[in-house]
N, C-alpha and C. Protein backbone atom coordinates (compact mmCIF):
# COMPACT_ATOMS: atom_id res chain seq x y z
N UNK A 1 46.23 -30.54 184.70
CA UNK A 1 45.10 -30.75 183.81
C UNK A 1 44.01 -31.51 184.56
N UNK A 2 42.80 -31.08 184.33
CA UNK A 2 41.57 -31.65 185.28
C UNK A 2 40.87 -32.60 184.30
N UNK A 3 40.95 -33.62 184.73
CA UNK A 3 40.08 -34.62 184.07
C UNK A 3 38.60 -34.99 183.79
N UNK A 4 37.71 -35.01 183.19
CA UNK A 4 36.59 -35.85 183.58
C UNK A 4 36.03 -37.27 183.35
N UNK A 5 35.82 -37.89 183.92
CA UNK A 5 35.65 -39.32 183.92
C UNK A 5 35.71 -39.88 182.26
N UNK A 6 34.85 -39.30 181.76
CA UNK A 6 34.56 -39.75 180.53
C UNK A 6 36.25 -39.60 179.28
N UNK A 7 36.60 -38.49 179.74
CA UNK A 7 38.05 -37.98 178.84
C UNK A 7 38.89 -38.84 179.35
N UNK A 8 38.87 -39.78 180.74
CA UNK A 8 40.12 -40.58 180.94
C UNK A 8 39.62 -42.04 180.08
N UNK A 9 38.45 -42.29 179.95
CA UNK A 9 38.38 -43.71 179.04
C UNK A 9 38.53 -43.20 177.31
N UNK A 10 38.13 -41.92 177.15
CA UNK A 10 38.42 -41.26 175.99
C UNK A 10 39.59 -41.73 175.68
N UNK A 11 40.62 -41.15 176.13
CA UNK A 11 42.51 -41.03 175.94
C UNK A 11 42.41 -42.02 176.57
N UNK A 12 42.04 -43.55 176.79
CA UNK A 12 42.71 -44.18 177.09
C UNK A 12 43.06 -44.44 178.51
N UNK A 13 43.18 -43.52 179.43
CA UNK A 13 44.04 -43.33 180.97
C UNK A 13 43.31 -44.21 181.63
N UNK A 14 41.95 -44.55 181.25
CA UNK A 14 41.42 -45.86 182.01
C UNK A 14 41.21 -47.07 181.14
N UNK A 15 41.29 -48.33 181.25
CA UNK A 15 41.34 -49.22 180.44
C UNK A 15 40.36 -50.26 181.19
N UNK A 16 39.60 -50.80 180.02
CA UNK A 16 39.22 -52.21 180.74
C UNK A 16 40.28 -53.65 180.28
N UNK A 17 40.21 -54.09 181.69
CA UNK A 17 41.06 -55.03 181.53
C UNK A 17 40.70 -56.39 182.34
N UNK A 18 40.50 -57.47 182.10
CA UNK A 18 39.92 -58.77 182.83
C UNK A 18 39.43 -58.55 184.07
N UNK A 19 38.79 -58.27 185.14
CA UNK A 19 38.39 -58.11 186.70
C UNK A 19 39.37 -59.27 186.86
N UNK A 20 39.85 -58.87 188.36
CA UNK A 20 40.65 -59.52 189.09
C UNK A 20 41.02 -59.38 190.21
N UNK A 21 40.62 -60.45 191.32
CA UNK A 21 40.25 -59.99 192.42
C UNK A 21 41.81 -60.80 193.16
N UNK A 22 42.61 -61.31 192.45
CA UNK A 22 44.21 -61.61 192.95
C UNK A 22 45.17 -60.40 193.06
N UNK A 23 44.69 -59.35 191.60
CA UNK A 23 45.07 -58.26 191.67
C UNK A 23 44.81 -57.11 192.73
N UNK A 24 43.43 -57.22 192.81
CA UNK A 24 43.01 -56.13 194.30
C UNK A 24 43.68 -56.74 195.44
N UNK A 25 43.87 -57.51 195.85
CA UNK A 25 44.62 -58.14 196.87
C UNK A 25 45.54 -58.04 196.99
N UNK A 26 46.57 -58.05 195.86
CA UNK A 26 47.87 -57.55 195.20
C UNK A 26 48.15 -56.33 195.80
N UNK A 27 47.06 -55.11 195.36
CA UNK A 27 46.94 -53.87 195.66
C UNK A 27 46.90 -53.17 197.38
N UNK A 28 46.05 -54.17 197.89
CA UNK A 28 45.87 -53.85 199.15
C UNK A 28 46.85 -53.92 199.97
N UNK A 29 47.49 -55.36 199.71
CA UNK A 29 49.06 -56.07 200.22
C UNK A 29 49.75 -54.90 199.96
N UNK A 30 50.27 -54.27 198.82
CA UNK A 30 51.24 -52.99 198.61
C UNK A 30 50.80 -52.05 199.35
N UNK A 31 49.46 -51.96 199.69
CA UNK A 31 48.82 -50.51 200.42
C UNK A 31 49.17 -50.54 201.71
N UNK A 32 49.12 -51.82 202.53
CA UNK A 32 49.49 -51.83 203.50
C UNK A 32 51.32 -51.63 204.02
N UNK A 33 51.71 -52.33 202.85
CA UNK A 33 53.09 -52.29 203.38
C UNK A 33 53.71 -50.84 202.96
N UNK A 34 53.42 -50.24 202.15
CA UNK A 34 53.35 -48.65 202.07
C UNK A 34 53.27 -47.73 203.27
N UNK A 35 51.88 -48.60 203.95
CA UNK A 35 51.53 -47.38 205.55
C UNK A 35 52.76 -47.81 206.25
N UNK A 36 53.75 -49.10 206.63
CA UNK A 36 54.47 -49.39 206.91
C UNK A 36 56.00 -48.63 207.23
N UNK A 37 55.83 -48.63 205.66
CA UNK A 37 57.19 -47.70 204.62
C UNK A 37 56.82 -45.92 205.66
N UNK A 38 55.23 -45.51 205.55
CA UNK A 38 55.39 -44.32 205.93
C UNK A 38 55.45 -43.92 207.44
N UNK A 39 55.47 -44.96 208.33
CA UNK A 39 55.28 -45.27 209.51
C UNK A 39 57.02 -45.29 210.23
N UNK A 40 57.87 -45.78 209.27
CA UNK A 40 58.80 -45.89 209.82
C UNK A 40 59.55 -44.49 209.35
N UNK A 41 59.04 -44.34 208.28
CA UNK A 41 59.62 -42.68 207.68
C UNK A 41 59.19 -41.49 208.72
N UNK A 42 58.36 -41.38 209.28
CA UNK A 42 57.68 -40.65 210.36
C UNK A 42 58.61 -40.84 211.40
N UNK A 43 58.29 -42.21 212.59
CA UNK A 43 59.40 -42.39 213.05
C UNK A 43 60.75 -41.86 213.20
N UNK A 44 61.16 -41.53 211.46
CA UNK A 44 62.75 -41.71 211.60
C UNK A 44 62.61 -39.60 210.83
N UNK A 45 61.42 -39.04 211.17
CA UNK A 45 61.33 -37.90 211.12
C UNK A 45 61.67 -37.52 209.25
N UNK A 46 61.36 -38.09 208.34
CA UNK A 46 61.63 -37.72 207.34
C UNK A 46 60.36 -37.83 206.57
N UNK A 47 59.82 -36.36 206.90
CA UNK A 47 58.14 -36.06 206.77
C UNK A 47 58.22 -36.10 205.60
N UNK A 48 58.88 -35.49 204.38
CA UNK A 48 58.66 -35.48 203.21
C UNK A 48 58.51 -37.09 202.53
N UNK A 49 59.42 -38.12 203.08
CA UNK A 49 59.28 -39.57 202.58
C UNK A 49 57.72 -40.39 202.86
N UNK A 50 57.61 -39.59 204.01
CA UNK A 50 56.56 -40.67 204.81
C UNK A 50 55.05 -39.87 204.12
N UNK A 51 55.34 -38.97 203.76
CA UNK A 51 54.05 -37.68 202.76
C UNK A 51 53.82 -38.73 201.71
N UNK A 52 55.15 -39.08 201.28
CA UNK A 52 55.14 -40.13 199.66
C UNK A 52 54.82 -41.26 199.92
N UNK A 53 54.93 -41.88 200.62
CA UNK A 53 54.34 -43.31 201.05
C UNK A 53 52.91 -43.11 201.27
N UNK A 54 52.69 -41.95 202.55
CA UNK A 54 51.08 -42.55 202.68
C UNK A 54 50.08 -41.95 201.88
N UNK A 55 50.80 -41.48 200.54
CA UNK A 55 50.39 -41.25 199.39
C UNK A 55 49.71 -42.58 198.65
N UNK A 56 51.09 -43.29 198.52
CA UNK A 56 51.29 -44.44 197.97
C UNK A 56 49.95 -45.24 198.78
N UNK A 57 49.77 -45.13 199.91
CA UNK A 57 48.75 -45.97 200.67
C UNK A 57 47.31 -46.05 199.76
N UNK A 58 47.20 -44.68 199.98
CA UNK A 58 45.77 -43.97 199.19
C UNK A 58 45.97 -44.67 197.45
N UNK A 59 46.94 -44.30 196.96
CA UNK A 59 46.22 -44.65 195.64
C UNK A 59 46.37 -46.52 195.55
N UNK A 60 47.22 -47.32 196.02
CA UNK A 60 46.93 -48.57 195.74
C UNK A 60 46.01 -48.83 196.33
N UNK A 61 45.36 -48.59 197.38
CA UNK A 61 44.33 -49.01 198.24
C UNK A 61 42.84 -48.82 196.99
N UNK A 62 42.90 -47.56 196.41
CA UNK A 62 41.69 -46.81 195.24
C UNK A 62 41.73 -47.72 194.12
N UNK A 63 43.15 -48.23 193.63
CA UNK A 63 43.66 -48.96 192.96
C UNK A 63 43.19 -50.08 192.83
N UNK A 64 43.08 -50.55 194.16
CA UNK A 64 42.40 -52.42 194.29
C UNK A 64 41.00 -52.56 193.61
N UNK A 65 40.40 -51.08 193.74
CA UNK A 65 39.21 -51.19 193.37
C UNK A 65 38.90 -51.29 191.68
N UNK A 66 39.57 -50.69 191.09
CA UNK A 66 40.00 -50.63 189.80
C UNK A 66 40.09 -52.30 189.23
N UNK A 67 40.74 -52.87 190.09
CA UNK A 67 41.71 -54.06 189.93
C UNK A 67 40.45 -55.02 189.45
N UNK A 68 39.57 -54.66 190.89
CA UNK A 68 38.33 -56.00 190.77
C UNK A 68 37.08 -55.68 190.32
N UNK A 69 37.07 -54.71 189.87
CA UNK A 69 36.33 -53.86 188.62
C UNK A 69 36.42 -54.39 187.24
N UNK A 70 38.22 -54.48 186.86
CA UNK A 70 38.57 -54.94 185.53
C UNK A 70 38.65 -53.56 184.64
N UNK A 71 39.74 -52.38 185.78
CA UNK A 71 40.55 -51.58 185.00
C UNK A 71 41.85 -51.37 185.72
N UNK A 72 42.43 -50.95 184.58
CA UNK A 72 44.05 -50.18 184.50
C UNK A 72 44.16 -49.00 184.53
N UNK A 73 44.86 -48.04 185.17
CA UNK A 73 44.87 -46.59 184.85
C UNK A 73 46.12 -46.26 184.37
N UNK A 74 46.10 -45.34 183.91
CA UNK A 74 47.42 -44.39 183.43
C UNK A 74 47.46 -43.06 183.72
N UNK A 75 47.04 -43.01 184.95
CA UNK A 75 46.88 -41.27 185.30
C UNK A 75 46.60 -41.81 186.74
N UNK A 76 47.27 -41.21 187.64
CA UNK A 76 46.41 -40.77 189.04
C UNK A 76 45.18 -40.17 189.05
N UNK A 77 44.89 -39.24 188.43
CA UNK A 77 43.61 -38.36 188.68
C UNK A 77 42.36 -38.56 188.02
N UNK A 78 42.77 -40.06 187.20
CA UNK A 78 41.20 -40.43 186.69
C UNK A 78 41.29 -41.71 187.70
N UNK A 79 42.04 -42.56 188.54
CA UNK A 79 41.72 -43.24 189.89
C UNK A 79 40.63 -42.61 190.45
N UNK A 80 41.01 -41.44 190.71
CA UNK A 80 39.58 -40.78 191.64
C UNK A 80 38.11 -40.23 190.74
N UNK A 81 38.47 -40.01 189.17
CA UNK A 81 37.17 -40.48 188.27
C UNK A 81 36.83 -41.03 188.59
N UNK A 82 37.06 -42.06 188.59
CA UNK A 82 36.81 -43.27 188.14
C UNK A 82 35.73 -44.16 189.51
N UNK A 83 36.51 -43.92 191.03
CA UNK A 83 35.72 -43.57 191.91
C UNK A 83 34.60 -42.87 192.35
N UNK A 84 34.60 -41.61 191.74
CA UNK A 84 33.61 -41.02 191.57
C UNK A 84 32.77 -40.94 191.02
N UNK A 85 32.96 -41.64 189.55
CA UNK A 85 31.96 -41.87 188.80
C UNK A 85 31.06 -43.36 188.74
N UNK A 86 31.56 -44.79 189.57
CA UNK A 86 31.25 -45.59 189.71
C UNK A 86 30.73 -46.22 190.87
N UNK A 87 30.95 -45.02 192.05
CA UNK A 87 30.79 -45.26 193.47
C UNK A 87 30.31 -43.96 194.01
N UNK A 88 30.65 -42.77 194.32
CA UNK A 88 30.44 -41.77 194.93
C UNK A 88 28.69 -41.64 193.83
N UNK A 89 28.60 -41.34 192.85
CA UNK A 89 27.56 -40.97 192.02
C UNK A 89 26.33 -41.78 192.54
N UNK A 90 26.72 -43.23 192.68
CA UNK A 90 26.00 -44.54 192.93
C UNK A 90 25.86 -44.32 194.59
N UNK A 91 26.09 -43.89 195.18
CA UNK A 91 25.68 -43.64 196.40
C UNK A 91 26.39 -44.74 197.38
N UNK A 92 27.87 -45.29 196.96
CA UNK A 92 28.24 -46.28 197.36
C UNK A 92 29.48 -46.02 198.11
N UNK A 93 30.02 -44.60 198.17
CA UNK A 93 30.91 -44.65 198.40
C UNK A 93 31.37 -42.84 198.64
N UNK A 94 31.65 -42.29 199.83
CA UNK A 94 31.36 -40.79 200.03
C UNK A 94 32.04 -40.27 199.78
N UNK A 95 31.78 -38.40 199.33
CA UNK A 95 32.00 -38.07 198.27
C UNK A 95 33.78 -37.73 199.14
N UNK A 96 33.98 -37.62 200.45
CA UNK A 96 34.88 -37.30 201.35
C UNK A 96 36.16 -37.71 200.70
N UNK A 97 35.88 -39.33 200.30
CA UNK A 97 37.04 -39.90 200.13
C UNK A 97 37.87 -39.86 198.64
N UNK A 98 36.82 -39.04 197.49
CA UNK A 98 37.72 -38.83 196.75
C UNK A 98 38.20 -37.24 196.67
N UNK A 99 37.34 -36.37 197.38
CA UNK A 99 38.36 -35.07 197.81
C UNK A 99 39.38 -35.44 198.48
N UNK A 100 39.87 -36.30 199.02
CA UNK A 100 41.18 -36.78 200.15
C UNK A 100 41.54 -37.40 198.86
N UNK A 101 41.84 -38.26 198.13
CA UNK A 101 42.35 -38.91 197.04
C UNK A 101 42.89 -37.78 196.65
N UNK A 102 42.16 -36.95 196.60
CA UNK A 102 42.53 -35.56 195.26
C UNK A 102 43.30 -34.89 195.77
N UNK A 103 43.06 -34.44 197.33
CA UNK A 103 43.93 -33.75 197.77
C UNK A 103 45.50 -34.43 198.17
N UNK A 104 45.28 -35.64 198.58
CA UNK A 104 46.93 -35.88 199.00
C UNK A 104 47.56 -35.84 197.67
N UNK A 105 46.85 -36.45 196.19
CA UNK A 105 47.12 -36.25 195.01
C UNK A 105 48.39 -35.29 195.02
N UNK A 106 47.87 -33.93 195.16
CA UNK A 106 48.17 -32.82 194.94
C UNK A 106 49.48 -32.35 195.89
N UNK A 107 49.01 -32.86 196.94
CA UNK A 107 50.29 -32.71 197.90
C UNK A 107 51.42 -33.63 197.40
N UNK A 108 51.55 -35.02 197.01
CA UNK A 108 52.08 -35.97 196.46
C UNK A 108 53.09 -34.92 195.40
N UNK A 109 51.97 -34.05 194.56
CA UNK A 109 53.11 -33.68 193.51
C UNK A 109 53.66 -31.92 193.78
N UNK A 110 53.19 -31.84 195.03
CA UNK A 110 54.06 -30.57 195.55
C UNK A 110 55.05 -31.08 195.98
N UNK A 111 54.75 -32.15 196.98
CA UNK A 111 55.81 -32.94 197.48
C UNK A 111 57.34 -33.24 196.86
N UNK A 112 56.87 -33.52 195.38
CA UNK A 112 58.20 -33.91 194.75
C UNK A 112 58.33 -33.20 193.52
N UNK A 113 57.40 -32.38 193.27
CA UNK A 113 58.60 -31.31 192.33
C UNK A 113 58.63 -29.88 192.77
N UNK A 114 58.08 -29.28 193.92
CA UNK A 114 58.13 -27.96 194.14
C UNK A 114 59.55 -27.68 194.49
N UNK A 115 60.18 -27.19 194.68
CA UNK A 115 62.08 -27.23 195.54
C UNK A 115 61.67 -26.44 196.81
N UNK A 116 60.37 -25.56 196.82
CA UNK A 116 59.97 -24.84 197.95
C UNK A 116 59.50 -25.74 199.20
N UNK A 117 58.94 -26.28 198.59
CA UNK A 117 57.63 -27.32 199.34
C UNK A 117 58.66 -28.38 200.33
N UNK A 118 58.09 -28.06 202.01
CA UNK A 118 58.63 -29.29 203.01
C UNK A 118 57.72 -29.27 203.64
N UNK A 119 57.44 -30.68 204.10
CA UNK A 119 56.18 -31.29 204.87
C UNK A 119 56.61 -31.20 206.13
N UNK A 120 55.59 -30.94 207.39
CA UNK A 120 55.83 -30.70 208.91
C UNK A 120 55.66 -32.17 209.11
N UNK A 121 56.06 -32.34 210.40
CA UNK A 121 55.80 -33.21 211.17
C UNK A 121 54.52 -33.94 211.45
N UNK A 122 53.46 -32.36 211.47
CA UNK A 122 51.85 -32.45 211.85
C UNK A 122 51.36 -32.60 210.32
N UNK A 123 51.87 -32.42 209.35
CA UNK A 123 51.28 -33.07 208.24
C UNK A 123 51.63 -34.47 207.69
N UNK A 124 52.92 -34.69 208.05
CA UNK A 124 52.87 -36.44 207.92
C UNK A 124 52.46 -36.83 208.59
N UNK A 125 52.27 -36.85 210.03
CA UNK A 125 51.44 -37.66 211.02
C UNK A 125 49.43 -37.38 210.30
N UNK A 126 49.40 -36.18 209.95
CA UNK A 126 47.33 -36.32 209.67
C UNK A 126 47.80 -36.92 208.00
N UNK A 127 48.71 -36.86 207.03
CA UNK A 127 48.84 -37.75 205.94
C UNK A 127 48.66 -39.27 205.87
N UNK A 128 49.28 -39.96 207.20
CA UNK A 128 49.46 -41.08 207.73
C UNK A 128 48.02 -41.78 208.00
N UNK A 129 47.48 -40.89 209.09
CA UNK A 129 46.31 -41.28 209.73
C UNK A 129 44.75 -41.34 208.50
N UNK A 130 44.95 -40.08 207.98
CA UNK A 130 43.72 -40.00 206.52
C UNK A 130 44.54 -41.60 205.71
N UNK A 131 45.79 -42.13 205.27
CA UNK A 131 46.18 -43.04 204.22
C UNK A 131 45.29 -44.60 205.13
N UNK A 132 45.58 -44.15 206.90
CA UNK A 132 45.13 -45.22 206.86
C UNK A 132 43.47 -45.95 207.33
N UNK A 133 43.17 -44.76 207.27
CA UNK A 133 41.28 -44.71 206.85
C UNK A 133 41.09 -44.89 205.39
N UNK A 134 41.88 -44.30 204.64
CA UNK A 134 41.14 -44.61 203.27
C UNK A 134 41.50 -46.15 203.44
N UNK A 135 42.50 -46.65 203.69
CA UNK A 135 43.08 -47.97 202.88
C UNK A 135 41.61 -48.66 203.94
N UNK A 136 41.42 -48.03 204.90
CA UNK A 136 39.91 -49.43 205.78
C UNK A 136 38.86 -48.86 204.98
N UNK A 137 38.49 -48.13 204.61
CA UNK A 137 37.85 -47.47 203.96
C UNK A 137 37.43 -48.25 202.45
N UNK A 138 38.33 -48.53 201.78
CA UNK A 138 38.13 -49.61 200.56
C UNK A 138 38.26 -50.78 200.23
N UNK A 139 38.33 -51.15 201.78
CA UNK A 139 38.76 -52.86 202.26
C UNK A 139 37.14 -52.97 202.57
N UNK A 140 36.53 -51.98 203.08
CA UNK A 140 35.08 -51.78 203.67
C UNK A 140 34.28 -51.97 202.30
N UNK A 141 35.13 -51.35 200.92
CA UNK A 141 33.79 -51.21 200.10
C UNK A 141 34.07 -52.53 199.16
N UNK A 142 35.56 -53.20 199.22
CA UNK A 142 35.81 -54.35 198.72
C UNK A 142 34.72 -55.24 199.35
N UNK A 143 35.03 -55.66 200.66
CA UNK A 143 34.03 -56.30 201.19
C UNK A 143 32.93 -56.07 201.09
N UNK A 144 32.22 -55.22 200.84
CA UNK A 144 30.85 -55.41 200.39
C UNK A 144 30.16 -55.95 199.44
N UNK A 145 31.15 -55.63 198.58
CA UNK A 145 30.86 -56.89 197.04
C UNK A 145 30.39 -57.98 197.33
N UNK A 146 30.90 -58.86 198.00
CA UNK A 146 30.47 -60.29 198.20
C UNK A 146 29.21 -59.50 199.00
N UNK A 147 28.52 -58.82 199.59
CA UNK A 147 27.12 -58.98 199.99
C UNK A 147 26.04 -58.55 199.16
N UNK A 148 26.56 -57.90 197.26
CA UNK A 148 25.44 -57.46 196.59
C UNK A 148 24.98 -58.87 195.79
C-alpha cells in the first residue's frame, strides 16, 4: 500500500510526540551499531542478515530525524513521507535519499518474506555502503539544525 504524507498523519502512522533530541541520539547510536551488526554479517558471508541490518541502518538513522522533530511512526513508509514532505519538498534534503529509503524499504521486505528472494554478496556489500551514507547523510542534516 502506497502512502501519502498526509494519509500517514490521517491514520495515525505518524504521531506528534514531544521533540527530543536524547531520542535522535538514541536513534543514531542504534544506527550505527546496526552498520556494525551488518558489517560483521557480510564478513561472516550471510548476505541476507547483513541486507537486514543495513536496512536497519537506514531507517533508525531517518528515524532520528523524526525523533528531534517530535514524531513517532507506525509504518516504515511514511518515515520516508515524512522526509519528503518536511525536507526533500523544503529543499533541505535530496530527493536521492528518500528513493534509497524506499528502495532498501522494499528489498528489506523481499528480503524476509519472499522464500524466492537471496541477496548476493555484491548486494550486501552496495546495501552496506548506501546504509552507511545515508546514516552521514542525516547526521549532516541533524547537524545543521543548530546552524538555522
Amino acid at each position: 500500500m502506497a502512502f501519502r504524507y498526509r494519509d500517514c498523519i490521517n491514520k495515525g502512522l505518524l504521531r506528534k510526540i514531544p521533540p527530543s533530541h536524547q531520542k535522535a541520539e538514541m536513534s543514531l547510536t542504534k544506527a550505527d551499531k546496526w552498520s556494525d551488526e551488518a558489517q560483521n554479517s557480510l564478513d561472516s558471508q550471510a548476505f541476507d542478515a547483513s541486507v537486514m541490518a543495513s536496512y536497519l541502518v537506514i531507517f533508525h538513522s531517518a528515524r532520528s530525524i523524526l525523533f528531534y522533530d517530535g514524531y513517532r511512526e507506525k509504518s516504515h513508509a511514511c518515515v520516508s513521507r515524512y522526509l519528503e514532505e518536511k525536507y526533500e519538498k523544503q529543499g533541505k534534503l535530496e530527493k536521492k535519499w528518500i528513493e534509497l529509503f524506499d528502495y532498501y524499504r522494499e528489498l528489506r521486505h523481499n528480503n524476509q518474506y519472499d522464500l524466492s528472494f537471496f541477496t548476493t554478496a555484491d548486494e550486501a556489500m552496495k546495501a552496506l555502503e548506501t546504509a552507511n551514507k545515508f546514516l552521514d547523510r542525516m547526521k549532516k542534516l541533524l547537524n545543521s539544525f543548530g546552524n538555522q
